[in-house]
C-alpha atoms as a PDB file:
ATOM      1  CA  UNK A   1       0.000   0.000   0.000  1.00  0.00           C
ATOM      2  CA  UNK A   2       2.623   2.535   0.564  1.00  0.00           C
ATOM      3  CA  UNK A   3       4.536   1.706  -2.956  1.00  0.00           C
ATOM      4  CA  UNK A   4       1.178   2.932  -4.875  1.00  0.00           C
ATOM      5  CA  UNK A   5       0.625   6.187  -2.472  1.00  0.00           C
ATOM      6  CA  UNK A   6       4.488   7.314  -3.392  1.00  0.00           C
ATOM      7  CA  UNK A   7       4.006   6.168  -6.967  1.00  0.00           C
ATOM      8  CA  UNK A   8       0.964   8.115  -7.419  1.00  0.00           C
ATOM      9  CA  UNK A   9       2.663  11.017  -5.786  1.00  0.00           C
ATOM     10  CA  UNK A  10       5.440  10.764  -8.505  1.00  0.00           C
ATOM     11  CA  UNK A  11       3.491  10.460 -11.107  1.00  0.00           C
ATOM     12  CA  UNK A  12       1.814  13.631 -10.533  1.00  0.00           C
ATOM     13  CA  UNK A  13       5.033  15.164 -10.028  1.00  0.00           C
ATOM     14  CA  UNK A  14       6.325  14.345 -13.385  1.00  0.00           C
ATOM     15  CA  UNK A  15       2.964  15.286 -14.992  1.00  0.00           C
ATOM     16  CA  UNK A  16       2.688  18.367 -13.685  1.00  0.00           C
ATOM     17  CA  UNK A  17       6.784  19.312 -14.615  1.00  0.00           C
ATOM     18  CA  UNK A  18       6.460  17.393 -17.961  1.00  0.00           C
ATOM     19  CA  UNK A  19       3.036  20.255 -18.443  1.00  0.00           C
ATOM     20  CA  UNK A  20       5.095  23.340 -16.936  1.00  0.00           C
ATOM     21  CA  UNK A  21       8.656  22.143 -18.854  1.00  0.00           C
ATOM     22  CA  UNK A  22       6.370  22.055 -22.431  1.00  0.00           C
ATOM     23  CA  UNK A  23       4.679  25.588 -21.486  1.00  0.00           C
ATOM     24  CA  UNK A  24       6.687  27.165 -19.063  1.00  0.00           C
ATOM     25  CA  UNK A  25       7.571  30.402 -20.898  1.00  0.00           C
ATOM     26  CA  UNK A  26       4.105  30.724 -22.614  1.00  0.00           C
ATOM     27  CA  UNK A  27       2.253  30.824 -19.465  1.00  0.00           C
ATOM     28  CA  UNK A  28       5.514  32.149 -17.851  1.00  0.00           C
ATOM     29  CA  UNK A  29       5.109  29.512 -14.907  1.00  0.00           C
ATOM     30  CA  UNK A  30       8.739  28.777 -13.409  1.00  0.00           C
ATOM     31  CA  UNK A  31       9.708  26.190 -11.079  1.00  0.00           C
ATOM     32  CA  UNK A  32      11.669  25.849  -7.579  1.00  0.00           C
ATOM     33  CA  UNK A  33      13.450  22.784  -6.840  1.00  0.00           C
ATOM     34  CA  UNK A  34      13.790  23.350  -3.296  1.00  0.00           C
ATOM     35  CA  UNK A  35      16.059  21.278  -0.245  1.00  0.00           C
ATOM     36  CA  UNK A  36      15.173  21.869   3.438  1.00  0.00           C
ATOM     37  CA  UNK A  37      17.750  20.098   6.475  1.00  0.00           C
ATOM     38  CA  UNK A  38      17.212  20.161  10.428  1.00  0.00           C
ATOM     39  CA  UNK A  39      19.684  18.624  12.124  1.00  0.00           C
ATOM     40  CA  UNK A  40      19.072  17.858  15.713  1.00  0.00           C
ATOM     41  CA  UNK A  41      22.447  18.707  17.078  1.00  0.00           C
ATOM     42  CA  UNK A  42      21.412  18.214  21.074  1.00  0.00           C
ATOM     43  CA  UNK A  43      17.945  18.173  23.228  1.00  0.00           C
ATOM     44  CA  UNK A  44      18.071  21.781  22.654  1.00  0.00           C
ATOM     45  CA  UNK A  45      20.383  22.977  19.486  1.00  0.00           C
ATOM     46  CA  UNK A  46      19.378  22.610  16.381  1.00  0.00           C
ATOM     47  CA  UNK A  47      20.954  22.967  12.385  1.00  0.00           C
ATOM     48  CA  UNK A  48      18.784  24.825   9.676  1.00  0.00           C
ATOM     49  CA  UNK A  49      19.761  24.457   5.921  1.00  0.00           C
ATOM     50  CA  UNK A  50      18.335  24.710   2.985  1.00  0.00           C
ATOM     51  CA  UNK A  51      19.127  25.408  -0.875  1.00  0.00           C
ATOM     52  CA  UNK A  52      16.515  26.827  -3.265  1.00  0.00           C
ATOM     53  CA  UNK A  53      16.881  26.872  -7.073  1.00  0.00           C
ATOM     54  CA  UNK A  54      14.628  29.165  -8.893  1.00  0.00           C
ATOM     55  CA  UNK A  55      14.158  28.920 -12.387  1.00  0.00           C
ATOM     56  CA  UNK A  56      12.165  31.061 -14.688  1.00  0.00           C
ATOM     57  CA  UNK A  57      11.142  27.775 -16.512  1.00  0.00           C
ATOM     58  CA  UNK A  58      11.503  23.776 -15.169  1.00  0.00           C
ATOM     59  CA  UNK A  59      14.930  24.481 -15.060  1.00  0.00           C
ATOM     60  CA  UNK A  60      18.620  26.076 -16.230  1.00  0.00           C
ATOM     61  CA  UNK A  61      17.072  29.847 -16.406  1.00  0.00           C
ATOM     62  CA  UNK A  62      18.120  30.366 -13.319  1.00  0.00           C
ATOM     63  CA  UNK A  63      16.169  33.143 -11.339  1.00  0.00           C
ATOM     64  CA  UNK A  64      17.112  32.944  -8.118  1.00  0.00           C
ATOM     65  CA  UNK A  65      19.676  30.906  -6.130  1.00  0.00           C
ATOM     66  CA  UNK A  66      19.102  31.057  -2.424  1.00  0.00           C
ATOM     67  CA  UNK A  67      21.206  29.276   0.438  1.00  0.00           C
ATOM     68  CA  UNK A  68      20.322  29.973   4.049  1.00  0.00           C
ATOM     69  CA  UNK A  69      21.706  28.400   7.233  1.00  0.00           C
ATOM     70  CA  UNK A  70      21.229  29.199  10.712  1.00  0.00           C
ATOM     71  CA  UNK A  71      21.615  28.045  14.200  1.00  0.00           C
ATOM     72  CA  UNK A  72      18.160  27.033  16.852  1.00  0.00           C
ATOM     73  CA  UNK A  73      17.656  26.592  20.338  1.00  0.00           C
ATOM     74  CA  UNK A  74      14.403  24.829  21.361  1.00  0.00           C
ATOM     75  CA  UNK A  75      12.397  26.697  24.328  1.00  0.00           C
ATOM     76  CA  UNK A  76      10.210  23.634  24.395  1.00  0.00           C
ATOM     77  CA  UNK A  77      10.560  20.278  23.340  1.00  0.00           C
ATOM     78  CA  UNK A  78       9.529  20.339  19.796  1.00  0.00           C
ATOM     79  CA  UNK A  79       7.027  22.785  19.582  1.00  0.00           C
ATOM     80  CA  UNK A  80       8.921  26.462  20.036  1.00  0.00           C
ATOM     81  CA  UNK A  81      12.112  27.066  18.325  1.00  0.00           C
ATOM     82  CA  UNK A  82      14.319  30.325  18.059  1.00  0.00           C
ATOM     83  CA  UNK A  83      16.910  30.895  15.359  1.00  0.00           C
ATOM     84  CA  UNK A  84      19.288  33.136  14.019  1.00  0.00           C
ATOM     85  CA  UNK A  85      21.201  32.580  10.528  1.00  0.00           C
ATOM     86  CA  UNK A  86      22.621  34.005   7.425  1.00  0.00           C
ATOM     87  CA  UNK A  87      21.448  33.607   4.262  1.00  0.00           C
ATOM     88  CA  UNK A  88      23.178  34.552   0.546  1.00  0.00           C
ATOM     89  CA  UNK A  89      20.780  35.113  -2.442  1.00  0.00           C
ATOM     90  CA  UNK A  90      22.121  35.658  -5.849  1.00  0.00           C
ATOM     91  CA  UNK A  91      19.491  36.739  -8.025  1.00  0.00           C
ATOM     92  CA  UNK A  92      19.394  37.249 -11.962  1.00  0.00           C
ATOM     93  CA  UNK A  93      16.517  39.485 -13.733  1.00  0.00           C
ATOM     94  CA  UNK A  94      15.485  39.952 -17.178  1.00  0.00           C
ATOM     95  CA  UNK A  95      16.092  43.364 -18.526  1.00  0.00           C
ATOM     96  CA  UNK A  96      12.865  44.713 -19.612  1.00  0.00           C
ATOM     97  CA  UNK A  97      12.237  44.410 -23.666  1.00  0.00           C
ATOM     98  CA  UNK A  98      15.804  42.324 -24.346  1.00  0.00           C
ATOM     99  CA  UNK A  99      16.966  38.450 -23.448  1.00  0.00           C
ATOM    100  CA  UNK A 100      19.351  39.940 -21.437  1.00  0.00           C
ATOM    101  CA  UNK A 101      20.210  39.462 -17.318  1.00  0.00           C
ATOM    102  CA  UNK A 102      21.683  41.970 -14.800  1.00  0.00           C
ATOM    103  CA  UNK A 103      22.672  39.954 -11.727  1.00  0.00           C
ATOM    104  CA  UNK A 104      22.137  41.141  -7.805  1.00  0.00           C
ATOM    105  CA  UNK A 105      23.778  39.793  -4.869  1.00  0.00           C
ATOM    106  CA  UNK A 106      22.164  39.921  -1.425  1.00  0.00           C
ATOM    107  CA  UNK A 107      22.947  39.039   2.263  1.00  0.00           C
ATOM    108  CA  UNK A 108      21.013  38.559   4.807  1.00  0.00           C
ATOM    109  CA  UNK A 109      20.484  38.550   8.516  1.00  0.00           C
ATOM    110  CA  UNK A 110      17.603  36.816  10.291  1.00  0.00           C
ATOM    111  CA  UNK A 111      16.364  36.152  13.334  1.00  0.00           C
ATOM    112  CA  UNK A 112      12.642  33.799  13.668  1.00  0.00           C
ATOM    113  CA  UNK A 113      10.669  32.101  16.029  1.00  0.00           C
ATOM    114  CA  UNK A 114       8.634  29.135  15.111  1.00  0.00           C
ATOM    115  CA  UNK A 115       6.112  27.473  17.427  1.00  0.00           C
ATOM    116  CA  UNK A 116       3.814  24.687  15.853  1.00  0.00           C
ATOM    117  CA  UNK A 117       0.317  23.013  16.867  1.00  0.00           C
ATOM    118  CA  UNK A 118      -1.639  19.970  16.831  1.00  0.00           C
ATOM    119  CA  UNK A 119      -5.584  20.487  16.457  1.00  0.00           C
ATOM    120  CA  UNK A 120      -6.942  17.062  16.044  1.00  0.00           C
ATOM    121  CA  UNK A 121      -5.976  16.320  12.341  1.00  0.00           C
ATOM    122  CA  UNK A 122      -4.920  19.433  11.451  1.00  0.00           C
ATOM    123  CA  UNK A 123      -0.726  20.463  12.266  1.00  0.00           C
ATOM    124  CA  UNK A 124      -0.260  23.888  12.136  1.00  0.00           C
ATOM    125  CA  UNK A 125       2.455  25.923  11.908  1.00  0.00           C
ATOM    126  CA  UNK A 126       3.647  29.593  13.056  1.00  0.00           C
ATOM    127  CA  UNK A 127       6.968  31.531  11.849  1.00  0.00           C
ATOM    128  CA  UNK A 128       7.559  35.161  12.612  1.00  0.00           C
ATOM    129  CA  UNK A 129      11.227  36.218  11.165  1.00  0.00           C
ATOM    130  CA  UNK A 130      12.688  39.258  10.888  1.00  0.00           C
ATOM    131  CA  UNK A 131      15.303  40.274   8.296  1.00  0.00           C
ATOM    132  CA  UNK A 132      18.134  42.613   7.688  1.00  0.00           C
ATOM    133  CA  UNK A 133      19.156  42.910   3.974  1.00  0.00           C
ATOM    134  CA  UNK A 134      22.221  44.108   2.865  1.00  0.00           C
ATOM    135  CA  UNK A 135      22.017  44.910  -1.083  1.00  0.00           C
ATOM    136  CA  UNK A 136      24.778  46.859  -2.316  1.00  0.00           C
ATOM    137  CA  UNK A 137      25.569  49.728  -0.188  1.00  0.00           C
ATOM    138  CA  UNK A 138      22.042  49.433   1.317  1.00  0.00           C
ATOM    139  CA  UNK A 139      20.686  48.352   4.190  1.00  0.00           C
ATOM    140  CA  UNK A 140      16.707  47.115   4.189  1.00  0.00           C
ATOM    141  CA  UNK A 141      14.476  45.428   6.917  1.00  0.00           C
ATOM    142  CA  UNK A 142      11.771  43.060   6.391  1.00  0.00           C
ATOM    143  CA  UNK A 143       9.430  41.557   8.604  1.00  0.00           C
ATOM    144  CA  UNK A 144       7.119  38.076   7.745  1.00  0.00           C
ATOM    145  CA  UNK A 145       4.649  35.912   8.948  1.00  0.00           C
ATOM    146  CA  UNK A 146       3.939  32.352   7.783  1.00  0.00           C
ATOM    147  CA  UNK A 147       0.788  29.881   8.848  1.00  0.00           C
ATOM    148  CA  UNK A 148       0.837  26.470   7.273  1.00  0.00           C
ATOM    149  CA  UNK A 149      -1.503  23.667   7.892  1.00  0.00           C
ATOM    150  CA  UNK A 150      -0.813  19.724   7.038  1.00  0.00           C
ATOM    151  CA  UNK A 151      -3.432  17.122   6.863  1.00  0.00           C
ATOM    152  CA  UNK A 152      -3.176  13.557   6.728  1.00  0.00           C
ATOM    153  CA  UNK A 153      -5.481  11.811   4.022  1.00  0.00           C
ATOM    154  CA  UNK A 154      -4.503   8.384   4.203  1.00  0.00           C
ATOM    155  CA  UNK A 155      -4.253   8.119   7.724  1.00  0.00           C
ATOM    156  CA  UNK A 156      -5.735   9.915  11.434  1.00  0.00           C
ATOM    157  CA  UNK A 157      -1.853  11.024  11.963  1.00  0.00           C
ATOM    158  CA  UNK A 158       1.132  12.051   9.932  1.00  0.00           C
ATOM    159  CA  UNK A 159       3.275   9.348  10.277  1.00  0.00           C
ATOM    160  CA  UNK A 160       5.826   6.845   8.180  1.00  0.00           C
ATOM    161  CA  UNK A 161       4.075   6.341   4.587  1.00  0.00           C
ATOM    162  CA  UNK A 162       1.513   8.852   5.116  1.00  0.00           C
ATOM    163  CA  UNK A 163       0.052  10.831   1.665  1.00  0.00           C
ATOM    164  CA  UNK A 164      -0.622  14.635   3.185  1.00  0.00           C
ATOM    165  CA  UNK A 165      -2.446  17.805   1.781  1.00  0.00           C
ATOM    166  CA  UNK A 166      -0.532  20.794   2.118  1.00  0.00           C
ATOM    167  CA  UNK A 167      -0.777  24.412   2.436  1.00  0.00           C
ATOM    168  CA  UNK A 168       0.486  28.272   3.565  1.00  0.00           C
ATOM    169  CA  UNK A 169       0.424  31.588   3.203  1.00  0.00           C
ATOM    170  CA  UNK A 170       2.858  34.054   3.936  1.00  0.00           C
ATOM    171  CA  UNK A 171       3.126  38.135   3.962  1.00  0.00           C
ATOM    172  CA  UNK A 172       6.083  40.219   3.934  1.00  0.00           C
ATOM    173  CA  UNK A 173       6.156  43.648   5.242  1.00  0.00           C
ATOM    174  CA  UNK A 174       9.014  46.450   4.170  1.00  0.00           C
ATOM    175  CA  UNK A 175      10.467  48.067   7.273  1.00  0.00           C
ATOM    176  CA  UNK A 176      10.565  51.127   4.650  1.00  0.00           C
ATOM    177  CA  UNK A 177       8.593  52.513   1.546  1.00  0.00           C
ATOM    178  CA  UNK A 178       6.483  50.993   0.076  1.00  0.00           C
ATOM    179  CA  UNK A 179       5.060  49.239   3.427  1.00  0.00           C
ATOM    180  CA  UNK A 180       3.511  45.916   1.164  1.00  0.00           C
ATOM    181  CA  UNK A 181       6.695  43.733   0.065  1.00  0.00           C
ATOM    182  CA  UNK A 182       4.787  40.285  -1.404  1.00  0.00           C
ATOM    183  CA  UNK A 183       2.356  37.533  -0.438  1.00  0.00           C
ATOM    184  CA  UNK A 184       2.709  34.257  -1.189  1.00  0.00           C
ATOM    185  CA  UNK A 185      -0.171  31.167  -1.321  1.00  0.00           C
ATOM    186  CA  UNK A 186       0.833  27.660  -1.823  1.00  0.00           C
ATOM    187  CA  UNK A 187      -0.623  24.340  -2.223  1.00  0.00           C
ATOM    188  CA  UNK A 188       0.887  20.916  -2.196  1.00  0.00           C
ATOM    189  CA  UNK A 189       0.995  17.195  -1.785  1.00  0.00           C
ATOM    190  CA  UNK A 190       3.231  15.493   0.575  1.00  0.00           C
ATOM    191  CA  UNK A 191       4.587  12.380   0.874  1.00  0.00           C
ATOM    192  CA  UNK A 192       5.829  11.347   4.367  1.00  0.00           C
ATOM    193  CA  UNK A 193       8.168   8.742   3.762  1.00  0.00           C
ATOM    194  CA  UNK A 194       9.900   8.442   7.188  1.00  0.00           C
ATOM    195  CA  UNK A 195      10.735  10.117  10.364  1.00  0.00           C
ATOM    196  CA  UNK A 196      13.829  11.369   8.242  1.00  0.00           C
ATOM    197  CA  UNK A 197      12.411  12.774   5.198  1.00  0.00           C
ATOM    198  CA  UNK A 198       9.201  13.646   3.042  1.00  0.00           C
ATOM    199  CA  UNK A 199       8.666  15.134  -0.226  1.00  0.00           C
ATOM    200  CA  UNK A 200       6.475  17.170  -1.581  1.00  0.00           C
ATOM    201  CA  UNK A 201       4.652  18.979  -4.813  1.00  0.00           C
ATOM    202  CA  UNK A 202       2.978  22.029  -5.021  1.00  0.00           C
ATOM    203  CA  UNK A 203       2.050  25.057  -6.416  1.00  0.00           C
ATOM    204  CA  UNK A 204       2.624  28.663  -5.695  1.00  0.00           C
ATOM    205  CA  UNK A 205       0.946  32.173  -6.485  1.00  0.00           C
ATOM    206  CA  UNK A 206       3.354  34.973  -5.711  1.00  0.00           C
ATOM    207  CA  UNK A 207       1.513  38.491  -5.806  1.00  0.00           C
ATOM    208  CA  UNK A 208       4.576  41.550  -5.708  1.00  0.00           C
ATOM    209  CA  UNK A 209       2.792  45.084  -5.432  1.00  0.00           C
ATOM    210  CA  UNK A 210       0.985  44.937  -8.837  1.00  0.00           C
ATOM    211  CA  UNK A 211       1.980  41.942 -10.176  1.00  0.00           C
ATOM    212  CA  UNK A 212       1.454  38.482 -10.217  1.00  0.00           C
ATOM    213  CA  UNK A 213       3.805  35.425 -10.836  1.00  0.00           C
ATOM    214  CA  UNK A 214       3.196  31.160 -10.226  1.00  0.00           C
ATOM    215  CA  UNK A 215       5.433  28.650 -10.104  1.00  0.00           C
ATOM    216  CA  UNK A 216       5.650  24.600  -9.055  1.00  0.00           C
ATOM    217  CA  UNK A 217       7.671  23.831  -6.453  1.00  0.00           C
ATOM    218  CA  UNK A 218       9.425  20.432  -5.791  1.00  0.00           C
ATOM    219  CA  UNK A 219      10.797  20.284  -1.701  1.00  0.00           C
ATOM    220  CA  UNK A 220      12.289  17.411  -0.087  1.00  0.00           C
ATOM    221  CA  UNK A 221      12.572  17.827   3.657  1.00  0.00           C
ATOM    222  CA  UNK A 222      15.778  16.088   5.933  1.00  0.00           C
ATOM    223  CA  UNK A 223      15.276  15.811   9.495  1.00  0.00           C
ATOM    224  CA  UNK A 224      17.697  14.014  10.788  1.00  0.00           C
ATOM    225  CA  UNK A 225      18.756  13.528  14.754  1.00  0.00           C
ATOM    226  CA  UNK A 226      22.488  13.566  15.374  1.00  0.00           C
ATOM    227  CA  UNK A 227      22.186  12.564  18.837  1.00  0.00           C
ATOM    228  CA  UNK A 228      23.240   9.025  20.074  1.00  0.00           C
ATOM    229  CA  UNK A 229      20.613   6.912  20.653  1.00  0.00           C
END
């Protein structure tokens, strides 16, 4: 039974980037292939990483390439986690009219607090971060807020082998002019494949002051324990 949930969950995956690699730049739908790591370093220290590839199209038009790392201490076990880190985004945008690219480099401070709950099927999730931004000879502040909810469908709990529905949203707020940074509402399926990892598909609707850009998004998460059993 839990060979046909993960093959149905690749088959849709390769459907839906088969459909987006054929029409990508018609319906100008990119894709982010996207890692996530948590390493449990103690009871109370933990290891974010992560590495996000963002393509104007399935993939090798690069338009973004993110990497983000960062340091947590748990306040309780499991369930409220602070973190500071440092991330480095290199970013690459079209110039307006031509085929050509002009390149930014950004990096970034953070600091976030994440504290999750269970309400009967439903597992929800709660990060506040703040960010400094250095671009250039400029310094910029940003403020989010992200709520995500996980549901089992194939079983009461999320556990080894479970198929999961999957969604956020997430606002970002300028510490200067304008005020209104982005949003960003996703939808997914998940495939929890063992305490250690899980993958999953979705899709994403970014809106940026008066604009409006989508894109699929494959994730596979690694949580993995370094602690000796």
């Amino acid at each position: 039974m839990p060979n046909k949930y993960f093959k149905f969950l690749l088959s849709s995956l390769l459907i839906a980037q088969l459909s987006t690699f054929c029409s990508a730049q018609q319906s100008e739908i990119g894709n982010w292939f996207i890692y996530f790591g948590n390493q449990t370093l103690s009871k109370k220290i933990n290891w974010h990483n992560e590495v996000q590839y963002r393509n104007y199209n399935f993939a090798g038009d690069l338009q973004q390439l993110l990497l983000r790392t960062g340091l947590g201490y748990n306040l309780s076990e499991g369930n409220n986690n602070i973190l500071m880190g440092y991330g480095y985004i290199l970013s690459e945008s079209y110039i307006q009219n031509i085929d050509n690219k002009v390149d930014s480099k950004e990096h970034r401070i953070f600091q976030q607090f994440i504290t999750k709950q269970k309400l009967g099927r439903f597992y929800a999730q709660h990060r506040y971060r703040i960010e400094e931004r250095f671009i250039k000879d400029e310094t910029q502040f940003r403020f989010r807020y992200f709520l995500s909810l996980n549901i089992p469908l194939n079983k009461k709990t999320i556990t080894d082998n479970t198929i999961y529905f999957s969604a956020y949203n997430e606002i970002f707020i300028n510490g200067q002019s304008p005020a209104f940074d982005r949003n960003r509402l996703y939808g997914g399926l998940g495939y929890h494949i063992n305490k250690n990892f899980k993958l999953e598909l979705g899709y994403l609707s970014q809106m940026v002051e008066n604009s409006q850009r989508s894109q699929f998004q494959i994730i596979l998460f690694n949580n993995l324990s370094l602690l000796k059993e």
